[in-house]
Protein backbone atom coordinates (compact mmCIF):
# COMPACT_ATOMS: atom_id res chain seq x y z
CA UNK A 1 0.00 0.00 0.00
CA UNK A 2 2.80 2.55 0.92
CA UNK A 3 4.34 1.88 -2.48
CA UNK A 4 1.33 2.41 -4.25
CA UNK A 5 1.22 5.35 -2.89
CA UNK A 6 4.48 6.85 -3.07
CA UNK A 7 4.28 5.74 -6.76
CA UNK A 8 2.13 8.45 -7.05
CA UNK A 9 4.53 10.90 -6.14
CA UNK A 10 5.04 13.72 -6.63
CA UNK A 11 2.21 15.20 -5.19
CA UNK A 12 2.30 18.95 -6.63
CA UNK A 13 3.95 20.40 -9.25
CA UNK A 14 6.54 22.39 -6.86
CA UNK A 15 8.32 19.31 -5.17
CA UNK A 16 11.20 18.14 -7.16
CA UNK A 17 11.35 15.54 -8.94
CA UNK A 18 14.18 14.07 -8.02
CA UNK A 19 13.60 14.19 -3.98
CA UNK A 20 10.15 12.14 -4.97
CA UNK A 21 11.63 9.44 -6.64
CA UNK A 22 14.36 8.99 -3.49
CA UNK A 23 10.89 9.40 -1.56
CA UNK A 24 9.61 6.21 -3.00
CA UNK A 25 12.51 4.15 -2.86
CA UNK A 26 12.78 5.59 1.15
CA UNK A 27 9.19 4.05 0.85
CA UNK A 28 9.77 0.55 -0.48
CA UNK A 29 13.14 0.28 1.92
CA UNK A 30 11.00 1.16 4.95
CA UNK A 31 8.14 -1.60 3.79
CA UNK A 32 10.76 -4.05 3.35
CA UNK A 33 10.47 -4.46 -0.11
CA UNK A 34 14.50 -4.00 -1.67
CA UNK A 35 14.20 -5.35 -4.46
CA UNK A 36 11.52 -2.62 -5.99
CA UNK A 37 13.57 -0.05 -3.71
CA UNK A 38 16.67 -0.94 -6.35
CA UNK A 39 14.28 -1.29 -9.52
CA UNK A 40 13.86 1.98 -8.31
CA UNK A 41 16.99 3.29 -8.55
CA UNK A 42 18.10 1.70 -11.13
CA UNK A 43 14.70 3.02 -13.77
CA UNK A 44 15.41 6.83 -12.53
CA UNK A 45 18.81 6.94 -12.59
CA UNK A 46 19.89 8.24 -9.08
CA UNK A 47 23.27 8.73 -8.58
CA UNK A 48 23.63 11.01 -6.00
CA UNK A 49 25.20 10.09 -2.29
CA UNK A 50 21.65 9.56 -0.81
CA UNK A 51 21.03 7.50 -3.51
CA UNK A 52 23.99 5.44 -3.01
CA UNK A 53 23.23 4.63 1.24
CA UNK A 54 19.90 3.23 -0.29
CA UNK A 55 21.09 1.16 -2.69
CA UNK A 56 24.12 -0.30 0.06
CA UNK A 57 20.71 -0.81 2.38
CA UNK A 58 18.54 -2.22 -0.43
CA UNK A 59 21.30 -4.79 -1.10
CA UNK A 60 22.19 -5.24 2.73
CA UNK A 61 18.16 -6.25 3.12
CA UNK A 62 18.60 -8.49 0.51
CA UNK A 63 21.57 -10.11 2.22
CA UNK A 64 23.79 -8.98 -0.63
CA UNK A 65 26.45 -7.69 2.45
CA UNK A 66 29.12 -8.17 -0.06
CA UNK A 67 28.08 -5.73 -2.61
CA UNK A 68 26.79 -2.82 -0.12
CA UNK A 69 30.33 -3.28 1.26
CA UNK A 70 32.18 -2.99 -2.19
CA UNK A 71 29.12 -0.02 -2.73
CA UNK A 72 30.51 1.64 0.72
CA UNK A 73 34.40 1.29 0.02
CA UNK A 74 33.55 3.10 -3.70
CA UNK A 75 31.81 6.02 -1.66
CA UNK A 76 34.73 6.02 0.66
CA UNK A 77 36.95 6.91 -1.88
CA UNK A 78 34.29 10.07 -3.59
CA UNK A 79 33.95 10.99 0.03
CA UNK A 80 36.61 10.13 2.64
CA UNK A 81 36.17 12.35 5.25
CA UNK A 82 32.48 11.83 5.43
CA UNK A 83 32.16 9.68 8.59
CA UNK A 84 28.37 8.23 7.79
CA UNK A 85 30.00 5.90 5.26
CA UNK A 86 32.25 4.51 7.93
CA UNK A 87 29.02 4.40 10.00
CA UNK A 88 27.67 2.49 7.54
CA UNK A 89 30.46 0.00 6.79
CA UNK A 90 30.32 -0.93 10.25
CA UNK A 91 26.29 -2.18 10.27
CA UNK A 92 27.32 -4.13 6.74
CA UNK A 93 30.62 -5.84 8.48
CA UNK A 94 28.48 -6.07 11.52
CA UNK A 95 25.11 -7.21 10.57
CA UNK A 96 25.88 -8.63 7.35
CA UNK A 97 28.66 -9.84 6.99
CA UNK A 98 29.34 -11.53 10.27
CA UNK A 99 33.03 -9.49 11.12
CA UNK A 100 32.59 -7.89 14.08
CA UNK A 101 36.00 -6.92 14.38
CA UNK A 102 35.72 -5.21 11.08
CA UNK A 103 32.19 -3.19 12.35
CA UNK A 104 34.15 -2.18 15.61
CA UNK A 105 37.51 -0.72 13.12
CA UNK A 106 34.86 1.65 11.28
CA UNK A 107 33.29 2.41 14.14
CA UNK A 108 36.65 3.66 15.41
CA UNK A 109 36.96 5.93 12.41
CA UNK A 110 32.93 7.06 12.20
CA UNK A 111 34.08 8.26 15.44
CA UNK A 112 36.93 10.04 14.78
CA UNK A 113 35.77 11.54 11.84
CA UNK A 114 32.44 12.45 13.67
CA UNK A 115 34.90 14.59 16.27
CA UNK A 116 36.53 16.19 13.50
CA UNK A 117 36.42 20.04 13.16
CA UNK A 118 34.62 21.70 9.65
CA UNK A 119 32.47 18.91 8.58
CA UNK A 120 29.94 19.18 5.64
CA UNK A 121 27.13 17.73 7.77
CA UNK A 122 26.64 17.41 11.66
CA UNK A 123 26.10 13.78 12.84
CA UNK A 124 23.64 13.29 14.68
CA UNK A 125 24.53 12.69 18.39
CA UNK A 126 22.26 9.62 18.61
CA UNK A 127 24.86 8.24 16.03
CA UNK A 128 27.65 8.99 18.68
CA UNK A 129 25.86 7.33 21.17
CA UNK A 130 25.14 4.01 18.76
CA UNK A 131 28.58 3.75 18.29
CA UNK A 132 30.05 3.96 21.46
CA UNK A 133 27.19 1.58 22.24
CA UNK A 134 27.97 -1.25 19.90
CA UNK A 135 31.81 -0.56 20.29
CA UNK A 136 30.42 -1.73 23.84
CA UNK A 137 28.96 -4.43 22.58
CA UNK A 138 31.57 -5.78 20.31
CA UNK A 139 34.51 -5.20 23.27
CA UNK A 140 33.32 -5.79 26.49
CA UNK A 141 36.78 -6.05 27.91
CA UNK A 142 37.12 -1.98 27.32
């Protein structure tokens, strides 16, 4: 039902186009549907960053850890001081992959990163807080 709808987007003539279609594929993600979520992406063409974290989730959902992580590394390179990819790296390696080591390394860097002075973007502080919590998690002994 949420797909139907957000097929129908967009809504008015002022909303970009472009934010609608990453609208729907937000949409299928969220109703657990990846596999539309990528026909998505693949039938409009999205290339930007946002576009690329969805299509590393759509293929994590689909148990594809492999290729979000090869997806993740390629963004690394386009953007290496942005710590969200590390962030991200570390659910695939975690989550997906079964490397917990690995997910507590790029939590390491999120983290630094995150700290770092003149960012493009804030991170969120709940971020923060899931890292230090998993980092927890994944080394009790610190």
């Amino acid at each position: 039902m949420a797909g139907a709808a957000a097929d129908l987007e967009p809504w008015s003539k002022g909303e970009p186009l472009y934010e609608a279609q990453l609208d729907q594929v937000r949409t299928y993600l969220a109703a657990n549907d990846p596999t539309t979520a990528l026909q998505r992406l693949q039938d409009y063409g999205l290339d930007s960053q946002e576009a690329l974290f969805l299509e590393a989730s759509a293929l994590a959902q689909l148990e594809r850890g492999q290729e979000a992580w090869i997806l993740l590394q390629r963004m690394q390179e386009l953007w290496p001081l942005d710590p969200m990819i590390h962030f991200n790296l570390a659910i695939v390696a975690r989550d997906y992959m079964g490397q917990p080591q690995l997910a507590a390394e790029e939590l390491d860097v999120f983290l630094e990163l995150a700290q770092s002075p003149g960012l493009d973007r804030e991170v969120p502080y709940f971020r923060k807080v899931q890292a230090w919590t998993w980092l927890r998690e994944l080394r009790p002994e610190k």
